[in-house]
PDB file of N, CA and C in Angstrom:
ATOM      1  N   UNK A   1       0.851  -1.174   0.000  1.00  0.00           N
ATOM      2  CA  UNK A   1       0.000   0.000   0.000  1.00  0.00           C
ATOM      3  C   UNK A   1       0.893   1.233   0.000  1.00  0.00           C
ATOM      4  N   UNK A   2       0.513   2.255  -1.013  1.00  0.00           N
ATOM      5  CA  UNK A   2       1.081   3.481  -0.695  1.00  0.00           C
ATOM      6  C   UNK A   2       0.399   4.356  -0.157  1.00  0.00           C
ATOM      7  N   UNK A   3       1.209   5.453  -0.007  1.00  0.00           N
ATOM      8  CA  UNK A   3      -0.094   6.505   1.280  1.00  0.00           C
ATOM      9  C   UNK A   3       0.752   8.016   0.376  1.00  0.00           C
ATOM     10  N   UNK A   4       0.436   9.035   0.005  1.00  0.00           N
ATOM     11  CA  UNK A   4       0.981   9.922  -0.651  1.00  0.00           C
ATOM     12  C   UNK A   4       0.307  11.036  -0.009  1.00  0.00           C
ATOM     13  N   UNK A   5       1.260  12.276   0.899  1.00  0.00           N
ATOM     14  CA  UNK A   5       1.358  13.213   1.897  1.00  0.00           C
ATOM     15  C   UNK A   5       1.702  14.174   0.573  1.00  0.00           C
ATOM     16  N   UNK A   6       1.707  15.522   0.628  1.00  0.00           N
ATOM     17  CA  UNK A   6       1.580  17.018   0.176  1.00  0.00           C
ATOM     18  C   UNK A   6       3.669  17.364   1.325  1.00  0.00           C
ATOM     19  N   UNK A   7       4.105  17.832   0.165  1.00  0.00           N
ATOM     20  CA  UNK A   7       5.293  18.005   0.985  1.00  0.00           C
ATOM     21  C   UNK A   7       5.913  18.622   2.134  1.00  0.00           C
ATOM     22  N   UNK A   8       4.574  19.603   2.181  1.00  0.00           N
ATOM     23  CA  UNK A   8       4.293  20.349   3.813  1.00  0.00           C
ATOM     24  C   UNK A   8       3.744  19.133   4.457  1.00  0.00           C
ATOM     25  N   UNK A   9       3.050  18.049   4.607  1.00  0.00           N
ATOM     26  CA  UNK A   9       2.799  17.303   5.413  1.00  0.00           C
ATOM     27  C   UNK A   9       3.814  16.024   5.832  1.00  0.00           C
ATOM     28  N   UNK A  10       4.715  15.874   4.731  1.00  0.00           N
ATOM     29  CA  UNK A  10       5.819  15.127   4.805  1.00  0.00           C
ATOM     30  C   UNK A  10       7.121  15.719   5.786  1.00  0.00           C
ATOM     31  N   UNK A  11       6.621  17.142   5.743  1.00  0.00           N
ATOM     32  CA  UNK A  11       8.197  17.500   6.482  1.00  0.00           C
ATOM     33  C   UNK A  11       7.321  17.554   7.755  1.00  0.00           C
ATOM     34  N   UNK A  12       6.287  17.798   8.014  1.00  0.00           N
ATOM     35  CA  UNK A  12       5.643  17.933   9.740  1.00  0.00           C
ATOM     36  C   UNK A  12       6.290  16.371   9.916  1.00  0.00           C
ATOM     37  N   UNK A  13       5.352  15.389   9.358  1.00  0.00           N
ATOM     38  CA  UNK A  13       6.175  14.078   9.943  1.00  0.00           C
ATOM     39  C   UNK A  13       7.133  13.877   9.961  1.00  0.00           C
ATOM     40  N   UNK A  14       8.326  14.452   9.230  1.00  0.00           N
ATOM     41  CA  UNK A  14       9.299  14.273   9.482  1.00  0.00           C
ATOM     42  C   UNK A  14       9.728  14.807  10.559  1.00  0.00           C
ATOM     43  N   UNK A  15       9.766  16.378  10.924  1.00  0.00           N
ATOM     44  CA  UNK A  15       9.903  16.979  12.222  1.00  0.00           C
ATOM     45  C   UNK A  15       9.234  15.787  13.630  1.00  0.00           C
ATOM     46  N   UNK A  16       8.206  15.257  13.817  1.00  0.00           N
ATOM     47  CA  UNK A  16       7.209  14.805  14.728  1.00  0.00           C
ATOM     48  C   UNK A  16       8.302  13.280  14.999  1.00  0.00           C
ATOM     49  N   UNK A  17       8.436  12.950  13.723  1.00  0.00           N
ATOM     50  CA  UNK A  17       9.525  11.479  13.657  1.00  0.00           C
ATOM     51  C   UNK A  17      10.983  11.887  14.242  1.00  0.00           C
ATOM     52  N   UNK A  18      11.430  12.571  13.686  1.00  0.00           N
ATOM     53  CA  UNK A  18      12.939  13.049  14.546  1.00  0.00           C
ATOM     54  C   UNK A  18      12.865  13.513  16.327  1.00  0.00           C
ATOM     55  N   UNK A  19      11.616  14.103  16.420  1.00  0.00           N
ATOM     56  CA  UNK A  19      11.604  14.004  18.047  1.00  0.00           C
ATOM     57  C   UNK A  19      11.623  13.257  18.546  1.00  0.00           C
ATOM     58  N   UNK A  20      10.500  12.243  17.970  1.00  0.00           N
ATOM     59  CA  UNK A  20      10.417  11.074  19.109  1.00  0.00           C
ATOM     60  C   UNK A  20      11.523   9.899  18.686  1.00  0.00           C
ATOM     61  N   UNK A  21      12.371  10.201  17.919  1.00  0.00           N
ATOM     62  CA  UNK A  21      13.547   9.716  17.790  1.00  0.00           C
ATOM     63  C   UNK A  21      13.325   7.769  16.563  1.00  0.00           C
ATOM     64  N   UNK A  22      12.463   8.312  15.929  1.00  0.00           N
ATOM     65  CA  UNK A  22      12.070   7.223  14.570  1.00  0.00           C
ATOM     66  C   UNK A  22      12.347   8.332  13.517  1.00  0.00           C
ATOM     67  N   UNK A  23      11.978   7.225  12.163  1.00  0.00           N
ATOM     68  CA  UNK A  23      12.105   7.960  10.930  1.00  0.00           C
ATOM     69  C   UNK A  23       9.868   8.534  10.327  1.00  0.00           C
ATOM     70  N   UNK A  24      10.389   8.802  10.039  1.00  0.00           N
ATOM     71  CA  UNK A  24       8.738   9.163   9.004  1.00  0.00           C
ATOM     72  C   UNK A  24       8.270   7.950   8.408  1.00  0.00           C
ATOM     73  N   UNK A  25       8.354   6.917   8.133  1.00  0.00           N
ATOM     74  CA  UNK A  25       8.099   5.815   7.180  1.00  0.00           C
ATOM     75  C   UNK A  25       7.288   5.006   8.631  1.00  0.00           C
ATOM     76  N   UNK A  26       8.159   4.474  10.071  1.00  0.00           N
ATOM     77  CA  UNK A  26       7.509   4.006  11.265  1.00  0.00           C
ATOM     78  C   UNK A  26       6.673   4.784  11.917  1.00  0.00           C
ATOM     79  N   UNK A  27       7.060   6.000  11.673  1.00  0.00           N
ATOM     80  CA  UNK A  27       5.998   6.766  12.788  1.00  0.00           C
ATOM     81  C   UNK A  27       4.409   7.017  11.847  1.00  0.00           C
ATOM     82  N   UNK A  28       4.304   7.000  10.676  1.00  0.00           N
ATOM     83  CA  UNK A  28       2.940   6.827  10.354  1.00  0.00           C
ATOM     84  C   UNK A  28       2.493   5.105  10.371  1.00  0.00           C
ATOM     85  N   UNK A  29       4.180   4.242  10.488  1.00  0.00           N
ATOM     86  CA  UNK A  29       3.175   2.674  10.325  1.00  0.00           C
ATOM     87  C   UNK A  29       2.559   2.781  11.627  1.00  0.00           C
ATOM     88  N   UNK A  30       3.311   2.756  12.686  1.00  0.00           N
ATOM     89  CA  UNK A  30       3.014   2.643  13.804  1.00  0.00           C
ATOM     90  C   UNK A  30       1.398   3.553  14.042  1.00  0.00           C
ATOM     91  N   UNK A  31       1.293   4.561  13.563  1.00  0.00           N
ATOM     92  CA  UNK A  31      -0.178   5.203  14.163  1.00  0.00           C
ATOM     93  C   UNK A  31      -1.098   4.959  13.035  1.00  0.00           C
ATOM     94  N   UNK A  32      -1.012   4.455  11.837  1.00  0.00           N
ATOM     95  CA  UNK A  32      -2.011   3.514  11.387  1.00  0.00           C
ATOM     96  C   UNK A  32      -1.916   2.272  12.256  1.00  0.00           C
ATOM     97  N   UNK A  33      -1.521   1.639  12.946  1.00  0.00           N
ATOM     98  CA  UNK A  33      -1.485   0.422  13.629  1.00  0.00           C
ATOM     99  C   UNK A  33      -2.802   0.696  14.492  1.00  0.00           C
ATOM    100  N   UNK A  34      -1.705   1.661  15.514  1.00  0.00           N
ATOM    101  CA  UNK A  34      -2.399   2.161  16.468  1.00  0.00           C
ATOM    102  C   UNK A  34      -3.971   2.587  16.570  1.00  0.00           C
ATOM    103  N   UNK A  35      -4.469   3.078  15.124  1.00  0.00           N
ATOM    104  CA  UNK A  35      -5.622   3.458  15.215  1.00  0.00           C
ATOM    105  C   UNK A  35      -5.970   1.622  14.628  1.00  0.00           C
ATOM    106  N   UNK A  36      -6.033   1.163  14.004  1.00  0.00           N
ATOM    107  CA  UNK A  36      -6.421  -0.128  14.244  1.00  0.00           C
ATOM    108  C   UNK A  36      -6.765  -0.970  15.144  1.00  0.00           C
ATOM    109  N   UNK A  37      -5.993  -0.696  15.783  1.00  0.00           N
ATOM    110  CA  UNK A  37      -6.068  -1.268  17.790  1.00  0.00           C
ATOM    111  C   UNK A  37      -7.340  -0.989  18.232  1.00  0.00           C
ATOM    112  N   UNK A  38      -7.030   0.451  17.907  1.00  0.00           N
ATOM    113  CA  UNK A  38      -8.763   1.388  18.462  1.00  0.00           C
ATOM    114  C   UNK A  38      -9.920   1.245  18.264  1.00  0.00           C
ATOM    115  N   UNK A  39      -9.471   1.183  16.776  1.00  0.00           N
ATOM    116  CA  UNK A  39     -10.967   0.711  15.942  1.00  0.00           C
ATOM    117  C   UNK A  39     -11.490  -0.833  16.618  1.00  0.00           C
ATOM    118  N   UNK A  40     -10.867  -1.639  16.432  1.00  0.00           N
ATOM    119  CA  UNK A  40     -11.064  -2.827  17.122  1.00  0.00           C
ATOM    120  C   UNK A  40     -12.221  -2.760  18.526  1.00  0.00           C
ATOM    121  N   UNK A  41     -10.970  -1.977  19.463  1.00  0.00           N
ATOM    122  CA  UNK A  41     -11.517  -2.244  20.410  1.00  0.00           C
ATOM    123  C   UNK A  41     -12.695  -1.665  20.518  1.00  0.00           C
ATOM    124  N   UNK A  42     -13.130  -0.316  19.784  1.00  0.00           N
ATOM    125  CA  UNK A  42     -14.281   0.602  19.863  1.00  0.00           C
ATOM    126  C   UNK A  42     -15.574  -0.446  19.555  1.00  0.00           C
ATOM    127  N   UNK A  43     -15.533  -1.420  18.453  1.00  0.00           N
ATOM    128  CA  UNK A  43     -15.972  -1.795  17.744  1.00  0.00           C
ATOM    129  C   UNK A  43     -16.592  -3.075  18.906  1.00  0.00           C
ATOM    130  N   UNK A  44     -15.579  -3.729  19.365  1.00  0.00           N
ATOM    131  CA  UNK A  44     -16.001  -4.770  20.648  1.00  0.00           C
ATOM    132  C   UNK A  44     -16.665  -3.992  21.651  1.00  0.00           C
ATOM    133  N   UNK A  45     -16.144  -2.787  22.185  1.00  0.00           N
ATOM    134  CA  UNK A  45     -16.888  -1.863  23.108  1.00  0.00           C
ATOM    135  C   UNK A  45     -18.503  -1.889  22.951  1.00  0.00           C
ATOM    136  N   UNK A  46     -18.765  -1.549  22.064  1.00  0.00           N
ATOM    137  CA  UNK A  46     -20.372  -1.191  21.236  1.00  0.00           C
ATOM    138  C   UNK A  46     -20.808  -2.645  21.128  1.00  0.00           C
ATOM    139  N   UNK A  47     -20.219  -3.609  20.278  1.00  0.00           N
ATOM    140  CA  UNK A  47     -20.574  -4.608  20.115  1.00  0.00           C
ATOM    141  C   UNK A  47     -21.279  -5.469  21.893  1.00  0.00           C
ATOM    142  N   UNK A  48     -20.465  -5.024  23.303  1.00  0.00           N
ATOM    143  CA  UNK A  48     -20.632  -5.769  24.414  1.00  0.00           C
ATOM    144  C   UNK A  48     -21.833  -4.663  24.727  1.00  0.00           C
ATOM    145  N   UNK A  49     -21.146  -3.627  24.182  1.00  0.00           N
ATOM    146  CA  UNK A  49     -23.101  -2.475  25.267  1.00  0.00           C
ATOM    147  C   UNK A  49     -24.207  -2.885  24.590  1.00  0.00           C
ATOM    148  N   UNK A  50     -24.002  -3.025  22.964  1.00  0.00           N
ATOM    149  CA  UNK A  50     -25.428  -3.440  22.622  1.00  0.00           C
ATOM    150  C   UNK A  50     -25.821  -5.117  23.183  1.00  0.00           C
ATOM    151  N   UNK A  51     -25.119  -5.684  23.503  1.00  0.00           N
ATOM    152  CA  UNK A  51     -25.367  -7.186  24.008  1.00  0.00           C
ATOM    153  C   UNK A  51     -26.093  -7.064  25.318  1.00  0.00           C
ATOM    154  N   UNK A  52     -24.996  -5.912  26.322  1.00  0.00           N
ATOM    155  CA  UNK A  52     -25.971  -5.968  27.935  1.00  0.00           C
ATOM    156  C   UNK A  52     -27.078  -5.034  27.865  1.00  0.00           C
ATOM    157  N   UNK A  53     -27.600  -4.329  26.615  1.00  0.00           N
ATOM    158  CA  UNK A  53     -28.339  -3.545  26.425  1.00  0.00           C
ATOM    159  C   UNK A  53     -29.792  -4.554  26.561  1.00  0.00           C
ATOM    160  N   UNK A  54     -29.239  -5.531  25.004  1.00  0.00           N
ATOM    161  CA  UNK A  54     -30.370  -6.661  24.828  1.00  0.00           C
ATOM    162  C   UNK A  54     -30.572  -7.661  25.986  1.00  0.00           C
ATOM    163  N   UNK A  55     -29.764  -7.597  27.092  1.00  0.00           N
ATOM    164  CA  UNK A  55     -30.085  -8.395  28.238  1.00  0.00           C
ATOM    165  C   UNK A  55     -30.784  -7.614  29.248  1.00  0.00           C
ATOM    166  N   UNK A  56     -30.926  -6.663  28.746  1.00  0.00           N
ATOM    167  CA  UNK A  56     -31.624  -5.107  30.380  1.00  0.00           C
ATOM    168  C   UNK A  56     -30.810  -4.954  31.072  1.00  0.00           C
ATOM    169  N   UNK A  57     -29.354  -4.755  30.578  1.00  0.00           N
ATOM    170  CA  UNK A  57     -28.727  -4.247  31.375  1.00  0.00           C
ATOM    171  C   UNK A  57     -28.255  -2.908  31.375  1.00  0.00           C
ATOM    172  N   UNK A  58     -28.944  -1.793  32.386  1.00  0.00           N
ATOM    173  CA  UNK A  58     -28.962  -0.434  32.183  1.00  0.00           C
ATOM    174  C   UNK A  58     -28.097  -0.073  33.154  1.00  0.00           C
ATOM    175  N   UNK A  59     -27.770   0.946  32.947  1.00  0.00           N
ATOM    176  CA  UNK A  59     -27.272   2.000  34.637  1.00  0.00           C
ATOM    177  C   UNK A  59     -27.999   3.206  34.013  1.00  0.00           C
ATOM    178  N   UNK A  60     -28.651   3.700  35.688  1.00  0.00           N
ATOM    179  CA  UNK A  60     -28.916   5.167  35.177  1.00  0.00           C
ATOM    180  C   UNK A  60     -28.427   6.461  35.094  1.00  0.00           C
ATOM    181  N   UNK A  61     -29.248   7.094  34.664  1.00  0.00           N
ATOM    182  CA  UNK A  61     -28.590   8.462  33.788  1.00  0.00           C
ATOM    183  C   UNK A  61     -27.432   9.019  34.947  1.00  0.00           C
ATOM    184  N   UNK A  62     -28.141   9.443  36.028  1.00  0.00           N
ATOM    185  CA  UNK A  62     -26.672   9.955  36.793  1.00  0.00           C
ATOM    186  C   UNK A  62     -25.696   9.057  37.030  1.00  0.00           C
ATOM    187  N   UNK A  63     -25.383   8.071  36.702  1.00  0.00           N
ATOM    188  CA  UNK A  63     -24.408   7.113  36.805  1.00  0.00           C
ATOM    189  C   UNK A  63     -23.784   7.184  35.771  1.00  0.00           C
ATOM    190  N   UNK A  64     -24.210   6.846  34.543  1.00  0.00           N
ATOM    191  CA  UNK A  64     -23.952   7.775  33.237  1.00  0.00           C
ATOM    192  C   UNK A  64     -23.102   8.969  33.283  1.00  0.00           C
ATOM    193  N   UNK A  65     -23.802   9.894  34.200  1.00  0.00           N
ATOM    194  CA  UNK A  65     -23.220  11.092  33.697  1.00  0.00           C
ATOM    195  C   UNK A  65     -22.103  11.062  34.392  1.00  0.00           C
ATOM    196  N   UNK A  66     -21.928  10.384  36.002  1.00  0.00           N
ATOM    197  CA  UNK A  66     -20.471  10.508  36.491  1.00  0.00           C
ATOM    198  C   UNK A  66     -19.599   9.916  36.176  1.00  0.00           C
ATOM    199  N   UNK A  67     -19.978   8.958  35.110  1.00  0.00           N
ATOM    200  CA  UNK A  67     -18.559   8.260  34.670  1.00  0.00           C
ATOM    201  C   UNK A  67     -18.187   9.012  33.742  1.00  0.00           C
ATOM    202  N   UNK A  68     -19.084   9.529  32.506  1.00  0.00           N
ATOM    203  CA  UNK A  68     -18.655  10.420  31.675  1.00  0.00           C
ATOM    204  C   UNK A  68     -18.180  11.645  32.196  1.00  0.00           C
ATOM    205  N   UNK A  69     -18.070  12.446  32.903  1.00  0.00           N
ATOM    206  CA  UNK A  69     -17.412  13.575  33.975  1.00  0.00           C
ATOM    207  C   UNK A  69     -16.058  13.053  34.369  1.00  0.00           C
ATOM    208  N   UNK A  70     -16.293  11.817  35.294  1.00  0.00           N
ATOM    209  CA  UNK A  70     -14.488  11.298  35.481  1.00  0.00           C
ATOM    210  C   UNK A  70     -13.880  10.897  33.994  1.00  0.00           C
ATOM    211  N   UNK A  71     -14.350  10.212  33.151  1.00  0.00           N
ATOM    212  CA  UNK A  71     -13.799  10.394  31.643  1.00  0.00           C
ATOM    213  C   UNK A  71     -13.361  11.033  31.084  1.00  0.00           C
ATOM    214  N   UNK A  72     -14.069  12.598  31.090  1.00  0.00           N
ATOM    215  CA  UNK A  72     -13.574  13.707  30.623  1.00  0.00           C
ATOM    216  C   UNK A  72     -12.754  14.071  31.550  1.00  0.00           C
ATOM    217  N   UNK A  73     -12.682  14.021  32.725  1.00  0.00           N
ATOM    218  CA  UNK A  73     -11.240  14.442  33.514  1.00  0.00           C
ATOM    219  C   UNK A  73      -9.874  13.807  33.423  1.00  0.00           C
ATOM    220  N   UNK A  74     -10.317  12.393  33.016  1.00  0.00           N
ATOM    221  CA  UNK A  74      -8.717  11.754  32.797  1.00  0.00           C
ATOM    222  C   UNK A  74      -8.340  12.073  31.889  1.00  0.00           C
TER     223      UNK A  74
END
């Protein structure tokens, strides 16, 4: 697969790759990886709420909302 960047976007990765001490070629494999990971897991996430959903398994709204509050704080 090729992936083709605009040469202002090639030198940001390049800058972003020399910090964290890789080249430009790993540091986009690696965060296409990475979002793969995510996707995954997002995907099992939803996949298990709609399952305890179809079993009645609720929490309510203010329970809801304080986890989403500590969420947004971490």
């Amino acid at each position: 697969m090729e992936v083709h960047f605009t040469p202002e976007q090639e030198a940001q990765l390049s800058r972003i790759a020399t910090k964290a001490g890789t080249d430009a070629e790993r540091l986009v494999k690696d965060a296409a990886l990475r979002l793969l990971q995510q996707d995954a897991r997002f995907r099992t996430a939803v996949r298990d709420g709609i399952a305890q959903a179809g079993r009645g398994e609720f929490i309510e709204e203010e329970e809801m909302d304080a986890r989403l509050e500590q969420m947004l704080r971490s």
